[in-house]
Protein backbone atom coordinates (compact mmCIF):
# COMPACT_ATOMS: atom_id res chain seq x y z
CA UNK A 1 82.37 31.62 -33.77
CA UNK A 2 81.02 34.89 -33.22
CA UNK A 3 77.94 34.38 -35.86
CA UNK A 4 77.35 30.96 -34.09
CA UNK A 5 77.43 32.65 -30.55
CA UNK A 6 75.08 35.41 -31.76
CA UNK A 7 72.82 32.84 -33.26
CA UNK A 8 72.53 30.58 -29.39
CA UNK A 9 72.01 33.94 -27.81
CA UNK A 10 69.05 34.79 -29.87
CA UNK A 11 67.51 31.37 -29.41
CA UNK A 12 67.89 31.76 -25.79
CA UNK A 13 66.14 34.76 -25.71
CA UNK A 14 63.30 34.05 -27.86
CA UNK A 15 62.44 30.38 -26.20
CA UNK A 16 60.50 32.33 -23.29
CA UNK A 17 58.72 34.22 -25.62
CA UNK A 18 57.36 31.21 -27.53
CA UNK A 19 56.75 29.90 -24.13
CA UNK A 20 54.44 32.89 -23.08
CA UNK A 21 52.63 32.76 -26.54
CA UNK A 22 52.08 29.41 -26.43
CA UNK A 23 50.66 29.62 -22.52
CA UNK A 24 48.34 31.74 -23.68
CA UNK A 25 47.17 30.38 -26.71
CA UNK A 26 46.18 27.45 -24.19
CA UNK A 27 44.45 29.68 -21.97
CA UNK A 28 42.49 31.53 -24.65
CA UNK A 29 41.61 27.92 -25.93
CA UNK A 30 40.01 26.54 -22.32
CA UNK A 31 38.12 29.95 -22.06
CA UNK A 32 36.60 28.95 -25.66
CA UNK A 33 35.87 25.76 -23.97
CA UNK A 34 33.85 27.26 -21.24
CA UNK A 35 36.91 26.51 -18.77
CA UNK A 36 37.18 29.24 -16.42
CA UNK A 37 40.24 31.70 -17.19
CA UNK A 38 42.83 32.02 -15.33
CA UNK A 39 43.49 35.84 -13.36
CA UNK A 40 43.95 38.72 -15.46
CA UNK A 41 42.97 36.72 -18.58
CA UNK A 42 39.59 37.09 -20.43
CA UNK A 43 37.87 34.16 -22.22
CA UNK A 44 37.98 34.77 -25.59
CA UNK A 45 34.10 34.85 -26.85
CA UNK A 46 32.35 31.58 -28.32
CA UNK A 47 30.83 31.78 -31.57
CA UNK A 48 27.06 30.23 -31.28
CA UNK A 49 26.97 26.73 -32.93
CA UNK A 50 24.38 26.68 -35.66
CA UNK A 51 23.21 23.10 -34.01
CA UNK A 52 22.74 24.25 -30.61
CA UNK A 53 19.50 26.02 -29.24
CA UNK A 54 20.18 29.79 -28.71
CA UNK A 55 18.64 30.79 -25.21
CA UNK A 56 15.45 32.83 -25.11
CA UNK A 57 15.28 36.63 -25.57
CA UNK A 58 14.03 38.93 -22.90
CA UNK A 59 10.81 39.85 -23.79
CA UNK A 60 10.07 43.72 -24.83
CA UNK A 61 8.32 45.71 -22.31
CA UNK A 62 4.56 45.46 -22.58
CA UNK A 63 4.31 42.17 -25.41
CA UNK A 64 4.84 39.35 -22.93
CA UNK A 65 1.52 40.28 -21.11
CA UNK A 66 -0.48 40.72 -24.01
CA UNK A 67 0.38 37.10 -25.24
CA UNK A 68 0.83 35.20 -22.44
CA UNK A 69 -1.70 37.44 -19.79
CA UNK A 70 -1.16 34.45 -16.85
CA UNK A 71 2.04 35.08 -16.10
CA UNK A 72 0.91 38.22 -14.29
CA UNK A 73 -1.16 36.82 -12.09
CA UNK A 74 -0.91 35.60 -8.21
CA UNK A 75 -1.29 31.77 -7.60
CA UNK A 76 -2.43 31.82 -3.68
CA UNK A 77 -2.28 28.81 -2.10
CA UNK A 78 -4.43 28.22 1.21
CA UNK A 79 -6.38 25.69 2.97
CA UNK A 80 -9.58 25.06 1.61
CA UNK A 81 -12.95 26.76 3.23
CA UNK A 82 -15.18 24.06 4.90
CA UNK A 83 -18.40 23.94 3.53
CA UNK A 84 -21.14 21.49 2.29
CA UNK A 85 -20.63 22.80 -1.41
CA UNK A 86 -16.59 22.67 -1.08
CA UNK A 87 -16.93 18.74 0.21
CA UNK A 88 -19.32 17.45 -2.54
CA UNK A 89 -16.97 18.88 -5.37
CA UNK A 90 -13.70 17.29 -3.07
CA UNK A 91 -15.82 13.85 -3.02
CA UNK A 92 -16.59 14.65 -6.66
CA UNK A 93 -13.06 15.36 -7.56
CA UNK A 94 -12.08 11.80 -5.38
CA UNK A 95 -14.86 9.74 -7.63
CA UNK A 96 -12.13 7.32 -9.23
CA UNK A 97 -12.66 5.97 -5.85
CA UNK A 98 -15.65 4.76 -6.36
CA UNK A 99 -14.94 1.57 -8.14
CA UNK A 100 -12.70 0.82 -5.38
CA UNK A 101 -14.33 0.27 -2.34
CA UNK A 102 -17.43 -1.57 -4.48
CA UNK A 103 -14.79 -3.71 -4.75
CA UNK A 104 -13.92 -3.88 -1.38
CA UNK A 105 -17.35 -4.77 -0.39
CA UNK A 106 -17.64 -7.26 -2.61
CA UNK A 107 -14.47 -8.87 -0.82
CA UNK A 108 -15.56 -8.31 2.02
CA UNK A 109 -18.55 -10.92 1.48
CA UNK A 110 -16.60 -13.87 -0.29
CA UNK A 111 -13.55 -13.63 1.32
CA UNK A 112 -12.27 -16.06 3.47
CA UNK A 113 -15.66 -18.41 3.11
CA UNK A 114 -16.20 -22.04 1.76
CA UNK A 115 -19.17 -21.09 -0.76
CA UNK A 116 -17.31 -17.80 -1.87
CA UNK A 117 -20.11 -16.17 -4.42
CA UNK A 118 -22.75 -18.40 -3.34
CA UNK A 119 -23.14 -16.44 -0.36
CA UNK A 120 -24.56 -13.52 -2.60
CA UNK A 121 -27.38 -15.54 -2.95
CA UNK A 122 -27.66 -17.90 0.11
CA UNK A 123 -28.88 -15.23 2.81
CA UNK A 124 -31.91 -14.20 0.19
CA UNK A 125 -33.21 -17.84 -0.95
CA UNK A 126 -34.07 -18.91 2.85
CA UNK A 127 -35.78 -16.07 4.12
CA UNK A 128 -37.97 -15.95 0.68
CA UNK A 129 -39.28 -19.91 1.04
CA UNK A 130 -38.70 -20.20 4.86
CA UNK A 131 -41.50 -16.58 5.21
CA UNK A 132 -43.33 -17.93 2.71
CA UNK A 133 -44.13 -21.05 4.69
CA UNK A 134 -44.23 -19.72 7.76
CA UNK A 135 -46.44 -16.78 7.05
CA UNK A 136 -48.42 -17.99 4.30
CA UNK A 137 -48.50 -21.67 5.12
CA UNK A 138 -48.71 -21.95 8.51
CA UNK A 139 -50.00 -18.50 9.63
CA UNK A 140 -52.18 -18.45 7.03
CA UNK A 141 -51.52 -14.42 6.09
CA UNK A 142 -52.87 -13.84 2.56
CA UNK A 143 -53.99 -11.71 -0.37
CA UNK A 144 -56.94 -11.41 -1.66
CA UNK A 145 -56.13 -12.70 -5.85
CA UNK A 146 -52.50 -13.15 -5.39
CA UNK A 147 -50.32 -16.04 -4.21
CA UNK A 148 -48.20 -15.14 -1.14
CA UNK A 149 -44.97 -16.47 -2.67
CA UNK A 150 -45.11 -13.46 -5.22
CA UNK A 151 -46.40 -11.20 -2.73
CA UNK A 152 -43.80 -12.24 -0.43
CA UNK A 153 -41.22 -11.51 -3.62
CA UNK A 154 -41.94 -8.57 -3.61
CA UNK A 155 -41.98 -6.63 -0.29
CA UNK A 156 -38.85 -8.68 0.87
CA UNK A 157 -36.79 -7.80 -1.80
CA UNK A 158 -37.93 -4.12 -1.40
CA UNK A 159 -36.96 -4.53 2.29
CA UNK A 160 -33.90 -5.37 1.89
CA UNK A 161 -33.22 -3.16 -0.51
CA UNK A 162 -33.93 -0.32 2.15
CA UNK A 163 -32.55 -2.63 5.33
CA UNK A 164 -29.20 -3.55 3.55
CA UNK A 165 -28.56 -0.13 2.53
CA UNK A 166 -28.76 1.39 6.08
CA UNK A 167 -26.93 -1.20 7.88
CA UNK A 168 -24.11 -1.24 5.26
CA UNK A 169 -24.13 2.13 5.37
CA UNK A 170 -23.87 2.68 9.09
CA UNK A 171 -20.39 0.07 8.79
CA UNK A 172 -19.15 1.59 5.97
CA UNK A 173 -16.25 3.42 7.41
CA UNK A 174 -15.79 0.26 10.08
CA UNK A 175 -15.49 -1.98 7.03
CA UNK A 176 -12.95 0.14 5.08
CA UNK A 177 -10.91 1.51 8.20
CA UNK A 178 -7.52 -0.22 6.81
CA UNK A 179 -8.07 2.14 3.70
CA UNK A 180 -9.30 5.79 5.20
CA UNK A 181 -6.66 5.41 7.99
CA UNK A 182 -3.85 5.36 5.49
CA UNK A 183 -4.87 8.07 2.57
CA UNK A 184 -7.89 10.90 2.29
CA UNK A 185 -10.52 9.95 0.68
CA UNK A 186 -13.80 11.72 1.47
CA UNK A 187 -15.92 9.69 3.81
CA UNK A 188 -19.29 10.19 1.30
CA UNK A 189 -17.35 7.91 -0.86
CA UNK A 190 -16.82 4.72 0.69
CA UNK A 191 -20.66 5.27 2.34
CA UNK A 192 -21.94 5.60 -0.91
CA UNK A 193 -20.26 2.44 -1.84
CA UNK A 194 -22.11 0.33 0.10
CA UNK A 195 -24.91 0.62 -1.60
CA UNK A 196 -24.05 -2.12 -4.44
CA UNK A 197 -24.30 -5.25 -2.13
CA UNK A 198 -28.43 -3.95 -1.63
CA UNK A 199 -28.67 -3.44 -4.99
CA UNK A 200 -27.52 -6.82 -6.24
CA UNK A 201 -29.56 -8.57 -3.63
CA UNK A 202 -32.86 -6.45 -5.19
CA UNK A 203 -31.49 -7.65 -8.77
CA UNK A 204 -31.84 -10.90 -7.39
CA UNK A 205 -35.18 -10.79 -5.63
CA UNK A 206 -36.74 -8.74 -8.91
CA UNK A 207 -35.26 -12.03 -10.53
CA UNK A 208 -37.32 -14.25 -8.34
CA UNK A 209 -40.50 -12.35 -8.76
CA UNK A 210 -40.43 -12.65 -12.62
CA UNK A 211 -39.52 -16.28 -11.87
CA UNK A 212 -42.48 -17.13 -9.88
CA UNK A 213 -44.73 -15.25 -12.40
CA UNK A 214 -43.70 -17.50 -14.99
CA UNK A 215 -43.64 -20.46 -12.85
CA UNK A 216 -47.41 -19.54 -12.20
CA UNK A 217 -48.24 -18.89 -15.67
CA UNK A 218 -47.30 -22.57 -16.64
CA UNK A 219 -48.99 -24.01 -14.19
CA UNK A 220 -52.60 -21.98 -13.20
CA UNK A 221 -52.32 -19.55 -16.40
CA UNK A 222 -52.55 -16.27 -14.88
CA UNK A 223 -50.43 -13.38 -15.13
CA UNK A 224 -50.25 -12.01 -11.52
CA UNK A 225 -48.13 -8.88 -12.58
CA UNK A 226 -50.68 -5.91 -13.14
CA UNK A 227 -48.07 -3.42 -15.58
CA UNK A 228 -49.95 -0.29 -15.64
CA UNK A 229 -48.73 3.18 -15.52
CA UNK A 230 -48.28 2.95 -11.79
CA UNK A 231 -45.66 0.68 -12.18
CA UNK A 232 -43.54 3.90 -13.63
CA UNK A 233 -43.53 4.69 -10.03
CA UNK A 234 -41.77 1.51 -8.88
CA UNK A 235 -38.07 3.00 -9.94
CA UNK A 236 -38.94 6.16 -7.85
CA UNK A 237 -40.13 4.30 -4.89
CA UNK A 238 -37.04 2.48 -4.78
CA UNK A 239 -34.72 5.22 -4.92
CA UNK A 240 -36.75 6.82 -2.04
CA UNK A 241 -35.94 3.77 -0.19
CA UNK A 242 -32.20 4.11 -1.02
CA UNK A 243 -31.97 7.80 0.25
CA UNK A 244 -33.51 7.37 3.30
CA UNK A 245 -31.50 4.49 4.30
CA UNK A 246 -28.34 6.67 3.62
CA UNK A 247 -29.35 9.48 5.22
CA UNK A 248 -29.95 7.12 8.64
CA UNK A 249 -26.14 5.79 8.33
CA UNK A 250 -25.49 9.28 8.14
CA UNK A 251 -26.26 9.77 12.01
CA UNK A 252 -23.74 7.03 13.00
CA UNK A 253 -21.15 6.01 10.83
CA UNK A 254 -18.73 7.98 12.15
CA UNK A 255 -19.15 6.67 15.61
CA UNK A 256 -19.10 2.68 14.06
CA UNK A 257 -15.41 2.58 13.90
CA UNK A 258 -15.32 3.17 17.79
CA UNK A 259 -17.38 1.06 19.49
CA UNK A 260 -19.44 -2.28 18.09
CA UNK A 261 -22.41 -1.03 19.69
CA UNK A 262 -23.15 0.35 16.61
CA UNK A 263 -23.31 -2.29 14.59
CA UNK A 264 -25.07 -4.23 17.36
CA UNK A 265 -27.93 -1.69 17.72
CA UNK A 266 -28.21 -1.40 14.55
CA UNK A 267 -29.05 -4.64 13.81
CA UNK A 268 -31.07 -4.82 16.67
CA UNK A 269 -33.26 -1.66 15.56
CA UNK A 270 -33.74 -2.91 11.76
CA UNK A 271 -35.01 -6.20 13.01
CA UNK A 272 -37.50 -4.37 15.07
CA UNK A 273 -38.20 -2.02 12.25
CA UNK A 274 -39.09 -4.63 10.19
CA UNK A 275 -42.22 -5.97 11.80
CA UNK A 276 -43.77 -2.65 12.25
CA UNK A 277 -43.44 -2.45 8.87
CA UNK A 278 -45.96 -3.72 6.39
CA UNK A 279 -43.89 -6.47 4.30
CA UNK A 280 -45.06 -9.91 5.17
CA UNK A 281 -48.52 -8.78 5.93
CA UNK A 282 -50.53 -6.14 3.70
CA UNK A 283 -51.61 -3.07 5.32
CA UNK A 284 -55.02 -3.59 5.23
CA UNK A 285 -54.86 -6.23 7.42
CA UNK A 286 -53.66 -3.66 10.61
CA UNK A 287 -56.90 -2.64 12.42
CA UNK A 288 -58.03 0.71 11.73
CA UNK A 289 -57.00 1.97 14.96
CA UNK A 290 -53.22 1.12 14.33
CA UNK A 291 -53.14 1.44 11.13
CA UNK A 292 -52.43 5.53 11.91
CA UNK A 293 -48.85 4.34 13.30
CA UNK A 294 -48.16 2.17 9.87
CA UNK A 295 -48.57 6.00 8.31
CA UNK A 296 -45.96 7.41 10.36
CA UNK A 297 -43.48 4.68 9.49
CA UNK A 298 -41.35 6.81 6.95
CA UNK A 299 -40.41 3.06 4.88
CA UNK A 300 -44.47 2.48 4.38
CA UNK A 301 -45.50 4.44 1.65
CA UNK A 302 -42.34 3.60 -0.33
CA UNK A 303 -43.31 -0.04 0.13
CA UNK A 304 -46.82 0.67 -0.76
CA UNK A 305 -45.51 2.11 -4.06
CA UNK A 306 -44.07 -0.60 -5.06
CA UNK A 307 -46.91 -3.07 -4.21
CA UNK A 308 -49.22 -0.57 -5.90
CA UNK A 309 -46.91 -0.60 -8.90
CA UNK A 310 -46.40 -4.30 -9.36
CA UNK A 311 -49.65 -6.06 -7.52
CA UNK A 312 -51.81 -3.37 -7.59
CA UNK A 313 -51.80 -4.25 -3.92
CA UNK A 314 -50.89 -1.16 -2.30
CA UNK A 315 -52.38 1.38 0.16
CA UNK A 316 -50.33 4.62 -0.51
CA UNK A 317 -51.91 7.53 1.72
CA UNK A 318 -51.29 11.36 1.53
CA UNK A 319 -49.93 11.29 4.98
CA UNK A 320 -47.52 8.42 4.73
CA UNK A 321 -46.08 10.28 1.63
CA UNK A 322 -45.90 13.46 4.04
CA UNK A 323 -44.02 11.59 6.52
CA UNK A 324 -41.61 10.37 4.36
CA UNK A 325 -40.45 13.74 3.33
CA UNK A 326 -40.64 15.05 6.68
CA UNK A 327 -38.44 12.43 8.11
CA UNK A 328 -36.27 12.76 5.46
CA UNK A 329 -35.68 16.05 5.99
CA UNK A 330 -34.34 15.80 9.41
CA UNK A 331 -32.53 12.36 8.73
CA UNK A 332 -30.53 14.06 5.80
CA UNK A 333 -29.90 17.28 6.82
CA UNK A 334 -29.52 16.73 10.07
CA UNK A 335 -27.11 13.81 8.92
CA UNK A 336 -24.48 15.61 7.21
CA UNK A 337 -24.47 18.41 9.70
CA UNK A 338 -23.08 15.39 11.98
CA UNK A 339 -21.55 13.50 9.44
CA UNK A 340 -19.24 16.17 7.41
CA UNK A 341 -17.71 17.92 10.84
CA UNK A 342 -16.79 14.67 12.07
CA UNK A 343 -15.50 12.71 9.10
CA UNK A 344 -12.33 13.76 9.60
CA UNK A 345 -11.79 14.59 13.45
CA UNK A 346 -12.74 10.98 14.11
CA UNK A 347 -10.03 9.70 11.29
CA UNK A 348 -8.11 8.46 14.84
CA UNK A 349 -10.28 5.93 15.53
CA UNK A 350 -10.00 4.75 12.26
């Protein structure tokens, strides 16, 4: 009895000590675990696992700059300094762009109409025949050796090239005013754009020309085209006609999203512009004492160019070549002082 007594007593006693041990055996195993420890007890330390990554060790002093010198330096961030040189590389930066709004022109001339791409070649067909009778038929303006139909060709299809461009131009940011209102793009962009519905009407015109060359080589056999080295002058004529145009939208694009005058006016002065201008008659034809004021017309000596180039019909003068410099000077300089400043503190009338 006593030996069995003893025995119960010293099972009493040691029951809280397996107790404790076994508390913390528990304990050390949730600090293993990453468990947090309970107070006074420290988490017993974690052998790495061979699988896991080990973390990154501190550099020593003076190696991380020598391999990796960047991570010394300052990254300052600002707002960008205005400048003309600072917004071409922005609007060269924004190029992807591009593709976008020629897009949206292109929309914007077959969309909701009945003839849908027809209409890329329905405004150029009836001024060609319907000049051609008028001013050659019934007017009776020639050239001397060449049939008015492919003189006609010609000069209206460089017109346009030069009329399109500027009026297009001038609407540019009028026409895509649901897309510049919602997201920065710069304004150069869109303005630049608009030069692809001139162009394809030009494709189309040069198109005519060589079809009325053959159409007059089947039936008189002559070969009205005079290809000589001149004609290497055409391409640079053309894009003289291009700049200019887009340095006049230059002036007042910005202010075409604000008021329709613009648009108005400008078709308005274009229309104007394009009687002084010698397209449906040659320039030889002005008398002498006028013929001073064709000069000064900035779009003459382009057109004679390409006249000179394809008919050998031109007239290209020293001064009308001067004055096309010297108003393009003014018109594009002048035109992004205007045009840059406001591009963006107009975006509200967007």
């Amino acid at each position: 009895m006593a030996d069995g007594a003893g025995d119960e007593r010293s099972g009493r006693s040691l029951a809280p000590h397996v107790r404790r041990e076994r508390k913390r055996a528990r304990r050390r195993a949730r600090g293993a675990n990453g468990a947090p420890a309970e107070t006074g007890e420290a988490p017993a330390a974690q052998a790495p696992s061979p699988d896991l990554p080990r973390p990154p060790e501190p550099p020593e002093s003076g190696g991380a700059s020598q391999e990796h010198p960047h991570h010394d330096r300052v990254r300052t961030i600002e707002p960008p300094r205005s400048g003309i040189r600072r917004y071409f590389g922005d609007t060269w930066h924004h190029r992807a762009a591009f593709g976008y709004f020629v897009k949206r022109y292109i929309r914007k001339r077959t969309g909701r109409t009945f003839f849908g791409y027809l209409w890329f070649v329905l405004p150029y067909v009836v001024p060609l025949f319907l000049g051609s009778l008028v001013f050659g038929g019934i007017l009776g303006v020639g050239v001397p050796g060449i049939p008015y139909l492919l003189y006609f060709s010609v000069t209206l299809g460089t017109w346009v090239l030069f009329s399109q461009t500027a009026y297009l131009c001038t609407r540019s940011l009028e026409i895509t005013r649901s897309e510049v209102r919602r997201l920065y793009v710069p304004r150069l962009i869109p303005l630049a754009a608009a030069v692809t519905l001139p162009t394809l009407a030009f494709v189309f015109y040069t198109a005519m020309m060589f079809a009325v060359t053959g159409f007059y080589v089947i039936t008189r056999g002559d070969f009205y085209l005079q290809l000589r080295p001149a004609t290497l002058l055409v391409p640079v004529a053309l894009a003289m006609l291009v700049v200019f145009g887009w340095a006049v939208a230059l002036w007042f694009s910005t202010l075409a999203p604000r008021a329709r005058d613009v648009r108005r006016l400008a078709g308005y002065v274009i229309g104007v512009w394009y009687f002084l201008t010698p397209v449906m008659y040659p320039l030889s034809q002005i008398p002498a004492g006028w013929q001073f004021l064709a000069n000064v017309n900035p779009i003459t000596a382009p057109i004679e160019l390409v006249k000179d180039g394809w008919l050998n019909a031109g007239d290209v003068t020293a001064l009308g070549v001067l004055m096309y410099f010297a108003w393009l000077a003014v018109a594009l300089v002048g035109g992004l002082i205007i045009f840059i400043p406001k591009e963006r503190r107009d975006v509200a009338f967007y």
